[in-house]
Protein backbone atom coordinates (compact mmCIF):
# COMPACT_ATOMS: atom_id res chain seq x y z
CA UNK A 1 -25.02 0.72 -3.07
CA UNK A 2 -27.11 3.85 -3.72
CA UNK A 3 -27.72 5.21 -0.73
CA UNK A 4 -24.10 4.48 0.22
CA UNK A 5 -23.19 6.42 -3.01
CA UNK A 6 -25.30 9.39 -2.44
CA UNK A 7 -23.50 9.78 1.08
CA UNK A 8 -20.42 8.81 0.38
CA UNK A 9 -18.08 12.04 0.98
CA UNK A 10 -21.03 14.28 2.10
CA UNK A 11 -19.62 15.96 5.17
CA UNK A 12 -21.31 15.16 8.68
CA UNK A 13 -20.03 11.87 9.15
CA UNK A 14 -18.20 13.47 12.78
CA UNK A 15 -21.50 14.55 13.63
CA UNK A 16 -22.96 10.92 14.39
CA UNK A 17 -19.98 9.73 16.10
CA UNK A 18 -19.82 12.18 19.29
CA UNK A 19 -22.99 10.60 20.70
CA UNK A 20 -21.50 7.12 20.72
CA UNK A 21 -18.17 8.00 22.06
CA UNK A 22 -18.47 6.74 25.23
CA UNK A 23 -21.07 3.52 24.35
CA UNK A 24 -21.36 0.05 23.71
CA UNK A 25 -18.73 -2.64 23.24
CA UNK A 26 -18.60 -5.29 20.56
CA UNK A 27 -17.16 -8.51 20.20
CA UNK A 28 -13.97 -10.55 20.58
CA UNK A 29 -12.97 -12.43 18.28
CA UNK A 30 -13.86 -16.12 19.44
CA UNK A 31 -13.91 -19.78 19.25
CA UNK A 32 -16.52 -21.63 16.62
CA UNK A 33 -17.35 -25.12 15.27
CA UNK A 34 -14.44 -26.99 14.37
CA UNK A 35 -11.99 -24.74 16.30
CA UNK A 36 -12.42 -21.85 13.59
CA UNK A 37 -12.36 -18.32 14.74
CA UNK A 38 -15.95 -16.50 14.57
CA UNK A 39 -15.73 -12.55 13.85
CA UNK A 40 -18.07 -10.27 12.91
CA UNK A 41 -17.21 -7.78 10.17
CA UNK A 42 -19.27 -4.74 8.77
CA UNK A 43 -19.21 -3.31 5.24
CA UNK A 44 -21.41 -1.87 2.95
CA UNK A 45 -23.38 -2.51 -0.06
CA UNK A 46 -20.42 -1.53 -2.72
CA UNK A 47 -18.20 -3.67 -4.75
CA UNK A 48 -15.04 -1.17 -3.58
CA UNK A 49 -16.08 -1.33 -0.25
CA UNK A 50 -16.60 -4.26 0.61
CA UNK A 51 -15.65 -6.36 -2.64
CA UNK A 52 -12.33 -8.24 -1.21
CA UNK A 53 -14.83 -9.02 2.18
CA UNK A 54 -17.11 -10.56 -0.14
CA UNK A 55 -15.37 -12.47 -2.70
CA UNK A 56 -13.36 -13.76 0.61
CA UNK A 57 -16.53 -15.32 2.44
CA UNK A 58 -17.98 -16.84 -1.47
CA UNK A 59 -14.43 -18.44 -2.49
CA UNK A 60 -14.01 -19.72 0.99
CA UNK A 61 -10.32 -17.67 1.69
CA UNK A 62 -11.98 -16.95 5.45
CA UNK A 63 -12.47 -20.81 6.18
CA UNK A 64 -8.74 -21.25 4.38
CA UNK A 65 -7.16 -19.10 7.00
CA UNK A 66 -9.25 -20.81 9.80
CA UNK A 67 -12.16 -17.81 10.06
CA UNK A 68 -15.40 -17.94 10.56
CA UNK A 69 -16.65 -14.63 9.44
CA UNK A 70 -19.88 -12.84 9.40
CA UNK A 71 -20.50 -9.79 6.80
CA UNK A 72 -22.94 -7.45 7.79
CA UNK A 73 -23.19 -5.22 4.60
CA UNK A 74 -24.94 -1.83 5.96
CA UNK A 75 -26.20 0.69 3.40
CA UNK A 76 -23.63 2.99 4.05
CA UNK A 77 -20.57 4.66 6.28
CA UNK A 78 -23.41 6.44 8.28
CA UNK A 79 -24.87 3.34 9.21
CA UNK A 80 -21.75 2.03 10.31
CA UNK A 81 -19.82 5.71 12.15
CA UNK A 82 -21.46 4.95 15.34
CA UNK A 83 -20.57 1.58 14.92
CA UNK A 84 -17.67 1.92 14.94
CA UNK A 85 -16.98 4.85 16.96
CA UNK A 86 -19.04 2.80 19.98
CA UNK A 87 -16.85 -0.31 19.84
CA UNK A 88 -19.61 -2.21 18.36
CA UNK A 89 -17.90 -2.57 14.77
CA UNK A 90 -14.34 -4.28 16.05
CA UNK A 91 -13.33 -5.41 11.88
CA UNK A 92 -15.37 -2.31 9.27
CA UNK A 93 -14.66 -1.98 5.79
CA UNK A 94 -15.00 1.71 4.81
CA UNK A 95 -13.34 4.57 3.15
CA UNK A 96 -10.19 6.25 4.02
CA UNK A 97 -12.14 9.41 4.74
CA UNK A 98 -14.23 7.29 7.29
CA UNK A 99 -11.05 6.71 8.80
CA UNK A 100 -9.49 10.10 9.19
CA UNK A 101 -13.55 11.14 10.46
CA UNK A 102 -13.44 8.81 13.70
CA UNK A 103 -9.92 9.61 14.15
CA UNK A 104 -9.86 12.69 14.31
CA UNK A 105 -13.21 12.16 17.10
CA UNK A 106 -10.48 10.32 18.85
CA UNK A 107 -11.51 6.88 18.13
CA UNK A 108 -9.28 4.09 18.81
CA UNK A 109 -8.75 2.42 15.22
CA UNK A 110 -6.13 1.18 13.22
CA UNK A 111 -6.32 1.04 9.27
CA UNK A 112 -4.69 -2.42 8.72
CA UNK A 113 -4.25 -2.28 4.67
CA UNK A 114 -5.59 -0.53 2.22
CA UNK A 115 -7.87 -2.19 -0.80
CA UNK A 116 -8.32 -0.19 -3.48
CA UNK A 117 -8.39 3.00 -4.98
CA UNK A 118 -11.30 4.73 -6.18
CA UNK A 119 -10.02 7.66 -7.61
CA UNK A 120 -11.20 5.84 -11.54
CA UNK A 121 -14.81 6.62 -10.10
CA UNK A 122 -14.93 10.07 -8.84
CA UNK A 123 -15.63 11.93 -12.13
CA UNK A 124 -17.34 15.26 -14.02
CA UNK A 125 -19.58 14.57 -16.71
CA UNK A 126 -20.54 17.25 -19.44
CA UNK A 127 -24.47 17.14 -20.47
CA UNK A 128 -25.55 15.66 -23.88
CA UNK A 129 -25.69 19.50 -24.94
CA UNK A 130 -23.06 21.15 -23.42
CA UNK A 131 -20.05 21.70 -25.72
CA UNK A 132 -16.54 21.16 -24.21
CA UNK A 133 -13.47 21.97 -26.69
CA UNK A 134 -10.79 22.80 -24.03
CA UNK A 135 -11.00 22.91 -20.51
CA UNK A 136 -11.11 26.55 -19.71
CA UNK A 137 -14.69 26.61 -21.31
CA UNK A 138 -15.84 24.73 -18.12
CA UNK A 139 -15.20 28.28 -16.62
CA UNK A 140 -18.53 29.94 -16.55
CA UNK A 141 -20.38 26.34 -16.61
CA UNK A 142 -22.98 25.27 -13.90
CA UNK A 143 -21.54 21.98 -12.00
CA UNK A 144 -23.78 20.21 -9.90
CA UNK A 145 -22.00 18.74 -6.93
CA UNK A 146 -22.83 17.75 -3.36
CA UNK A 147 -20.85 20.11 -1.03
CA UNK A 148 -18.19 19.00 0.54
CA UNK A 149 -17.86 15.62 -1.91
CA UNK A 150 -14.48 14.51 -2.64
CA UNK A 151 -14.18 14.79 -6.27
CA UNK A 152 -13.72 18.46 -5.46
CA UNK A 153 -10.06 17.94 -4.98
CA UNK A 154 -10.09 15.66 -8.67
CA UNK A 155 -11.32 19.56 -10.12
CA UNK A 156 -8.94 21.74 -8.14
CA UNK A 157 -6.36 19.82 -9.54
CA UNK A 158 -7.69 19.58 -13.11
CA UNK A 159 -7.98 23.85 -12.81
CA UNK A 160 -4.09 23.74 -11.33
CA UNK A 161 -2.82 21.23 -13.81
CA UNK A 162 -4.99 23.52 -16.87
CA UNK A 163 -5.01 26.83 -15.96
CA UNK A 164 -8.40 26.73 -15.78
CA UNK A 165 -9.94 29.28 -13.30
CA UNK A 166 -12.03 27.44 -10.68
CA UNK A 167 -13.63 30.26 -9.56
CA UNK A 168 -14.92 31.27 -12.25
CA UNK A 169 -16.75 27.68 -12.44
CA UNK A 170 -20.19 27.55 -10.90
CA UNK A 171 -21.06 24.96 -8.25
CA UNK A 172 -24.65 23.92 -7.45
CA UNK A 173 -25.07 21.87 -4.45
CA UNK A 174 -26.98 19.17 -5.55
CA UNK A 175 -26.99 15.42 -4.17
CA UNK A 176 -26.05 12.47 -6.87
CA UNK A 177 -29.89 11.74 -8.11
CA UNK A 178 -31.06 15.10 -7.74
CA UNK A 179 -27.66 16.13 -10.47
CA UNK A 180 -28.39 13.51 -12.81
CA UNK A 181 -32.57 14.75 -13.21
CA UNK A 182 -30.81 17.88 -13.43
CA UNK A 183 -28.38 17.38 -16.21
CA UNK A 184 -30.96 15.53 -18.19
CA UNK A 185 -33.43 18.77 -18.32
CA UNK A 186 -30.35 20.92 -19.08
CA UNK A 187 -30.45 23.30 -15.92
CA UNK A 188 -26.79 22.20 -15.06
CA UNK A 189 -23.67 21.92 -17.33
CA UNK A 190 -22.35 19.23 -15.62
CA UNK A 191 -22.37 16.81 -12.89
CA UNK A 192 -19.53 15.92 -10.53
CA UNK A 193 -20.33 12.74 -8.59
CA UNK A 194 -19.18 9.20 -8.17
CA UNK A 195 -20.43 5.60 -9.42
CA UNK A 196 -22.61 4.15 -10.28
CA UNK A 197 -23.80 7.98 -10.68
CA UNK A 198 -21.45 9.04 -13.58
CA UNK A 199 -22.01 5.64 -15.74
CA UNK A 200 -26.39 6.94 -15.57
CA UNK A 201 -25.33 10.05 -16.67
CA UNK A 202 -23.29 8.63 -19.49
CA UNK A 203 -25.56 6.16 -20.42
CA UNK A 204 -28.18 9.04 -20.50
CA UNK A 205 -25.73 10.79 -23.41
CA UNK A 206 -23.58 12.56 -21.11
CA UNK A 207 -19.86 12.96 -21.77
CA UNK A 208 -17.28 11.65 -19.35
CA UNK A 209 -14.75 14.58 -19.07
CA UNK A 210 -12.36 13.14 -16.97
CA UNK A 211 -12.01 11.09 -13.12
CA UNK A 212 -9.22 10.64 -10.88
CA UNK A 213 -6.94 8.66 -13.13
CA UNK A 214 -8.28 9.88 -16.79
CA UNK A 215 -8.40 12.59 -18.63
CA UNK A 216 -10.45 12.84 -21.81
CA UNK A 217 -10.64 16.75 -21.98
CA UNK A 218 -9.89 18.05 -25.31
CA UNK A 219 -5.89 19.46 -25.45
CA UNK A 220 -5.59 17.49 -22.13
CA UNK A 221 -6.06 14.04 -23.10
CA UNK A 222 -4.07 11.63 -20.97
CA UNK A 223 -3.32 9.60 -17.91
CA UNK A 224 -3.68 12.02 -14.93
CA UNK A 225 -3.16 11.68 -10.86
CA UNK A 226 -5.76 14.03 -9.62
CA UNK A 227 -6.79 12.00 -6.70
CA UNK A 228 -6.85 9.28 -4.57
CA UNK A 229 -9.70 7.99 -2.84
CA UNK A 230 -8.87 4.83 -0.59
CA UNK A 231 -10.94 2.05 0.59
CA UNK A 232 -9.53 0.18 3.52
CA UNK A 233 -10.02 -2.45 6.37
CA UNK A 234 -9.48 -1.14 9.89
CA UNK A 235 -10.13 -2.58 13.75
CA UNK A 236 -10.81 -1.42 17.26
CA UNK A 237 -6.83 -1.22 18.64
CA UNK A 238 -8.40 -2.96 21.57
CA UNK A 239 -9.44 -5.88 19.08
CA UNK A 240 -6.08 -6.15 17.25
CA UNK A 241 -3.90 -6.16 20.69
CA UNK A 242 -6.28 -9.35 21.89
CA UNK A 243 -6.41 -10.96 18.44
CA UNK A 244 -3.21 -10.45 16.90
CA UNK A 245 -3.55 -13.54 14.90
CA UNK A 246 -7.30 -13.41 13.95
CA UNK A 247 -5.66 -10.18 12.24
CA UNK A 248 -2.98 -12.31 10.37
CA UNK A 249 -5.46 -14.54 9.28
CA UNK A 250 -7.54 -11.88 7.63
CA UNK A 251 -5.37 -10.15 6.23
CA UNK A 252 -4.24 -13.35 4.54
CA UNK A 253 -7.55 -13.94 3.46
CA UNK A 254 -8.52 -10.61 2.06
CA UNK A 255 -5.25 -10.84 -0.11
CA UNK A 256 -6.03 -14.03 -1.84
CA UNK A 257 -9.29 -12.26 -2.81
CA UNK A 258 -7.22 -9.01 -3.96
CA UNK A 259 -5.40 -11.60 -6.27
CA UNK A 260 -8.67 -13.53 -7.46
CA UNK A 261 -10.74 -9.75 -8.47
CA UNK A 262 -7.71 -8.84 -10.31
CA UNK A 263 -7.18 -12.40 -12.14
CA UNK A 264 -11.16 -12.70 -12.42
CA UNK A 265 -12.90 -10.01 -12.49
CA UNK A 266 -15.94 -10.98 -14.64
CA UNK A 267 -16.47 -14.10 -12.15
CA UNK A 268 -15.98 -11.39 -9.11
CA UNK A 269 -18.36 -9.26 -10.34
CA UNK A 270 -21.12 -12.05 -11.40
CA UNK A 271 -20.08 -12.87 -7.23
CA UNK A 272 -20.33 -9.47 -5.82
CA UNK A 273 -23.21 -8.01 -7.48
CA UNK A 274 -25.71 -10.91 -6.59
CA UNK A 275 -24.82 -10.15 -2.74
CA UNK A 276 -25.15 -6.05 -3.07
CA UNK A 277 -28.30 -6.46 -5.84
CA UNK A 278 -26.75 -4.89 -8.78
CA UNK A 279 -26.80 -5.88 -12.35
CA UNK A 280 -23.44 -7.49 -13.00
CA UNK A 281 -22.71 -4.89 -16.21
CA UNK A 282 -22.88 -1.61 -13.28
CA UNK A 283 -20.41 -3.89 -10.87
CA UNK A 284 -18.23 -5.17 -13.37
CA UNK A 285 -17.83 -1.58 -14.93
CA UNK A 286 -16.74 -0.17 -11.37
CA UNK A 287 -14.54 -3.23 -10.46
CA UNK A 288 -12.51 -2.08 -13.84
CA UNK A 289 -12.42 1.78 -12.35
CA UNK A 290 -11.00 0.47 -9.55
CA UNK A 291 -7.35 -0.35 -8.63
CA UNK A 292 -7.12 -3.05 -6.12
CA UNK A 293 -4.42 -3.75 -4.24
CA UNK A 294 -3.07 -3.64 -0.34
CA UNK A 295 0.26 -1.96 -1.12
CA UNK A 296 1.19 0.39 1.75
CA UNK A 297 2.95 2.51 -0.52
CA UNK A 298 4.15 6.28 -0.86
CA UNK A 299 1.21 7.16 -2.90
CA UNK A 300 -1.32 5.56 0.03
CA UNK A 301 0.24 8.31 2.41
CA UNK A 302 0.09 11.00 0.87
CA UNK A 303 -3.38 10.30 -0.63
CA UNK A 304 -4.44 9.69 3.20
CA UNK A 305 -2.61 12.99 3.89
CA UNK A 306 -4.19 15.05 1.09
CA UNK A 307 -7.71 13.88 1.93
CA UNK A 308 -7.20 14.54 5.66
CA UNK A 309 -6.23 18.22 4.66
CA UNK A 310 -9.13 18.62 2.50
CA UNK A 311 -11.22 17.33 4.91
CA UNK A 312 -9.97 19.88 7.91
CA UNK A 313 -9.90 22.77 4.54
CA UNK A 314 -14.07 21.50 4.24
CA UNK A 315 -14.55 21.93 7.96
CA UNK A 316 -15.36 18.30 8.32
CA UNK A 317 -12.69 17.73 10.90
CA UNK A 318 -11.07 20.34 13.47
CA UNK A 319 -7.81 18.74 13.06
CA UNK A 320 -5.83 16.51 11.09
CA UNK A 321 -5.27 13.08 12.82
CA UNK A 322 -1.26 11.54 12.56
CA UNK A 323 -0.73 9.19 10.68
CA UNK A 324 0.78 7.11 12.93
CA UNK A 325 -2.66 7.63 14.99
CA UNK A 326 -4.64 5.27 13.30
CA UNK A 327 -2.28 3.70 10.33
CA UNK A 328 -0.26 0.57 11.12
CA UNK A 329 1.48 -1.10 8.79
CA UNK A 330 3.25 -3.65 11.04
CA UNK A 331 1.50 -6.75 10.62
CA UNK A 332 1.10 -6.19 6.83
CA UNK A 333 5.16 -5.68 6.98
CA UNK A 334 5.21 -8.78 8.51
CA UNK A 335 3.25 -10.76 6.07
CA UNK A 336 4.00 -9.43 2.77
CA UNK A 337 7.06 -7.34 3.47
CA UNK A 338 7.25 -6.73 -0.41
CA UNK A 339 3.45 -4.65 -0.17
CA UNK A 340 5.01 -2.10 2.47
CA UNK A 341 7.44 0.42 0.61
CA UNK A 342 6.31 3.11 2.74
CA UNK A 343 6.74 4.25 6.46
């Protein structure tokens, strides 16, 4: 989870996927023992990720629905960009900014549902002696932040929603580790990163200021919408046109374990962090930050929209994919009509 944490927004993600364009080519889903379906599915080390994928192989909800499913749970989305973009990776469990990058490279995928929303863990904390009493005195403050990262947009918004002068805040491109040394010896204000980054630098005496969903800044204390960050499940279109009920039968599957994290989520983290080798306090405290669900809704879009335009506004894209490209809603209309208000 560390090293997928330390890459997770960094721009350069298009880079690996050019050279695998034209590459490779993965398997079908097929026939196993007892007449259950085998897939193969890739993920990553992170209970956001990949948390539904695992708590849906350890409760059994794959072999339920008639799947026999193998998780291969990489380090990170640049382990599994050419992965995907070469065919190899027919079922990945990634970010919504993973998605936009290989569609936008004019890959072939379709985002099938989203799983949760990580916006709880993108977050700015204030060093144990920095003084914050309003949030215009973060104007003139040193932030660490990797360049490009997506928390960004969580600060422009914060400045818009404040009046607090973002340019007048300065940035120092730092990566997660190298922000949280930095904070402790004082040479940076504050940090802006992502978990399990911001609960170290918290439990290090750093002040969390506010994330996507929170605000705790003095005078703007609150609930707050200053982000979304999705994580979803996509395919190779040439997987889900071949398979269209392997696809039924995991999204069934990955929705009985979006019902058990929310019901359980002590049990699902005790679950999830013996497979990714975290301590069950770290995974249980991001499963909280996180909102799971596979709602298709308004807010979905025009998160997916808003990160795509940061992303082309960072460079990280030439153009913004549509929608339509590499979104399809269908079969989750189909299943639970009631978890697809938008179109």
């Amino acid at each position: 989870m560390t090293k997928h944490w330390k890459r997770f927004i960094v721009a350069g993600l298009a880079l690996s996927l050019s050279a695998f364009m034209l590459s490779g080519c993965g398997q079908e889903g097929s026939a196993g023992a007892g007449g259950t379906e085998k897939i193969v599915a890739y993920g990553e080390l992170d209970p956001q990720v990949s948390g539904q994928q695992i708590i849906a192989e350890e409760k059994g909800f794959f072999k339920e629905e008639g799947l026999e499913v193998e998780n291969k749970l990489m380090n990170g989305p640049d382990e599994n960009a050419p992965l995907v973009a070469s065919g190899e990776a027919k079922v990945c469990f990634g970010s919504i900014y993973n998605n936009i990058s290989v569609a936008a490279n004019g890959v072939k995928v379709k985002v099938l549902a989203p799983l949760a929303n990580a916006a709880g863990t993108q977050a700015v904390v204030a060093g144990k002696n920095t003084a914050i009493t309003s949030p215009k005195d973060l104007e003139g403050k040193k932030i660490g932040m990797t360049n490009g990262a997506g928390v960004l947009i969580a600060i422009r918004n914060m400045c818009a929603a404040t009046g607090t002068d973002i340019n007048k805040i300065q940035f120092v491109n730092l990566q997660a580790s190298e922000q949280l040394a930095s904070l402790d010896k004082g040479d940076i204000d504050a940090m802006a990163a992502w978990e399990p980054w911001i609960g170290k630098a918290v439990n290090q005496g750093g002040k969390e200021l506010f994330n996507g969903v929170k605000s705790y800044l003095p005078g703007a204390e609150g609930d707050v919408h200053w982000i979304d960050f999705y994580m979803t499940v996509q395919v190779q279109d040439d997987f889900a046109k071949k398979n269209p009920e392997t696809v039924k039968k995991l999204l069934r599957a990955l929705h009985k374990a979006t019902d058990y994290i929310n019901e359980h989520p002590e049990e699902s983290a005790k679950i999830i962090a013996k497979r990714i080798n975290v301590d069950e306090e770290t995974c249980l405290r991001i499963i909280r930050k996180n909102r799971y669900s596979m709602k298709f809704d308004q807010q979905f879009m025009e998160g997916t929209d808003n990160m795509a335009k940061f992303m082309l506004d960072m460079k990280n894209i030439s153009a913004v994919p549509k929608l339509n490209d590499y979104i399809d809603i269908a079969v989750m209309k189909e299943l639970y009509p009631a978890d697809v208000t938008a179109e």
